[in-house]
Protein backbone atom coordinates (compact mmCIF):
# COMPACT_ATOMS: atom_id res chain seq x y z
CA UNK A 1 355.74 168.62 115.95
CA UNK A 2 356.97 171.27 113.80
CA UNK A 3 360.14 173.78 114.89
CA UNK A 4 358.48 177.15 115.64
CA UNK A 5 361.29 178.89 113.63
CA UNK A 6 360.35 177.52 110.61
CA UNK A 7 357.03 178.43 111.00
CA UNK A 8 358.10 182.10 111.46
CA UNK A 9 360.69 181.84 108.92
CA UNK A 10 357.13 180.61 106.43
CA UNK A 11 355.45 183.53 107.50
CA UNK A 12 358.29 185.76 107.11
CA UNK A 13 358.65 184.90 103.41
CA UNK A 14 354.93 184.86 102.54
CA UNK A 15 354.91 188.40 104.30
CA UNK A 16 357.77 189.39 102.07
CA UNK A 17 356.23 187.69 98.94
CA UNK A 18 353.09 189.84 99.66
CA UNK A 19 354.64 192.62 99.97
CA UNK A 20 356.54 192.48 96.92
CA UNK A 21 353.56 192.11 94.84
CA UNK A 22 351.49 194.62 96.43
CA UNK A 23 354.88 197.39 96.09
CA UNK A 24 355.29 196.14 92.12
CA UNK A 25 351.25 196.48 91.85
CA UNK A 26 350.80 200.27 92.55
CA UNK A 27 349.39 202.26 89.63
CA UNK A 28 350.26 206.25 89.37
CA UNK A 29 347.47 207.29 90.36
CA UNK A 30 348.20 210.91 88.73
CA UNK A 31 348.10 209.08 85.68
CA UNK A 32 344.38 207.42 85.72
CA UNK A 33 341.08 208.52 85.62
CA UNK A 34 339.60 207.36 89.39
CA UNK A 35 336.81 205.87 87.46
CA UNK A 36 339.57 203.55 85.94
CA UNK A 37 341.30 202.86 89.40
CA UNK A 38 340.80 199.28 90.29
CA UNK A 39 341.22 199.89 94.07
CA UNK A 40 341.56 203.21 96.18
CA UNK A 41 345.21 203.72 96.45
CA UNK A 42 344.36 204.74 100.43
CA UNK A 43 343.14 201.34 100.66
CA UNK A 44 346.31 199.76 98.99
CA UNK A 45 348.74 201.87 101.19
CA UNK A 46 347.14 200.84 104.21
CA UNK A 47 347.62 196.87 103.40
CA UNK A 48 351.50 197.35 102.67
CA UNK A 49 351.38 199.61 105.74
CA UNK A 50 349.75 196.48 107.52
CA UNK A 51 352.44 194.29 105.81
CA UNK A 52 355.61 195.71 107.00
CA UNK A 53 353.74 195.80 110.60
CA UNK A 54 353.79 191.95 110.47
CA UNK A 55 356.55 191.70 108.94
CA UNK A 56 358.29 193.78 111.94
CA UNK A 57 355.93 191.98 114.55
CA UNK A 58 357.39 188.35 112.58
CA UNK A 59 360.84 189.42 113.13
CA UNK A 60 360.43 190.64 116.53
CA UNK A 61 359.11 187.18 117.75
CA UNK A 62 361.88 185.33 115.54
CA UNK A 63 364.23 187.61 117.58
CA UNK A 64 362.99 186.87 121.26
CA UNK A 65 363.10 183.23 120.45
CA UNK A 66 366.57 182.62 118.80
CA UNK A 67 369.34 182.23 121.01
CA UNK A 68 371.27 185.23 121.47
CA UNK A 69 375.31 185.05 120.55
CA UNK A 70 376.26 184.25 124.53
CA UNK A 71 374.66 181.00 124.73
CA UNK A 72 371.58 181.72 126.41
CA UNK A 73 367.81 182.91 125.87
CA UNK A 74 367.20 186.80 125.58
């Protein structure tokens, strides 16, 4: 059976991956014609919005889980 950390920690770092992509992906929008745009920059805001809400939902689980520094579960 596999340790549920390291299935969070996974997540975590696809989440981050995702993210990273989606933050070095945005087009100035000022810049382009919107009949150029390949997506709605309101659409593309909302998924990295959506990202870092996993990504804070990810790390609150990790940190009701881990052990806290006295020894004991939280």
């Amino acid at each position: 059976m596999s340790n549920p950390d390291d299935s969070l920690h996974g997540l975590e770092v696809e989440i981050k991956v995702e993210l990273a992509i989606a933050e070095s992906g945005r087009e100035k929008v000022s810049d382009t014609p919107p009949t150029e745009w390949l997506s709605d920059p309101v659409d593309e805001e909302r998924y990295e919005i959506g990202l870092h809400g996993l990504l804070d939902a990810v790390t609150v689980v990790e940190d009701a889980t881990s052990p806290n520094p006295g020894g004991g579960y939280s």
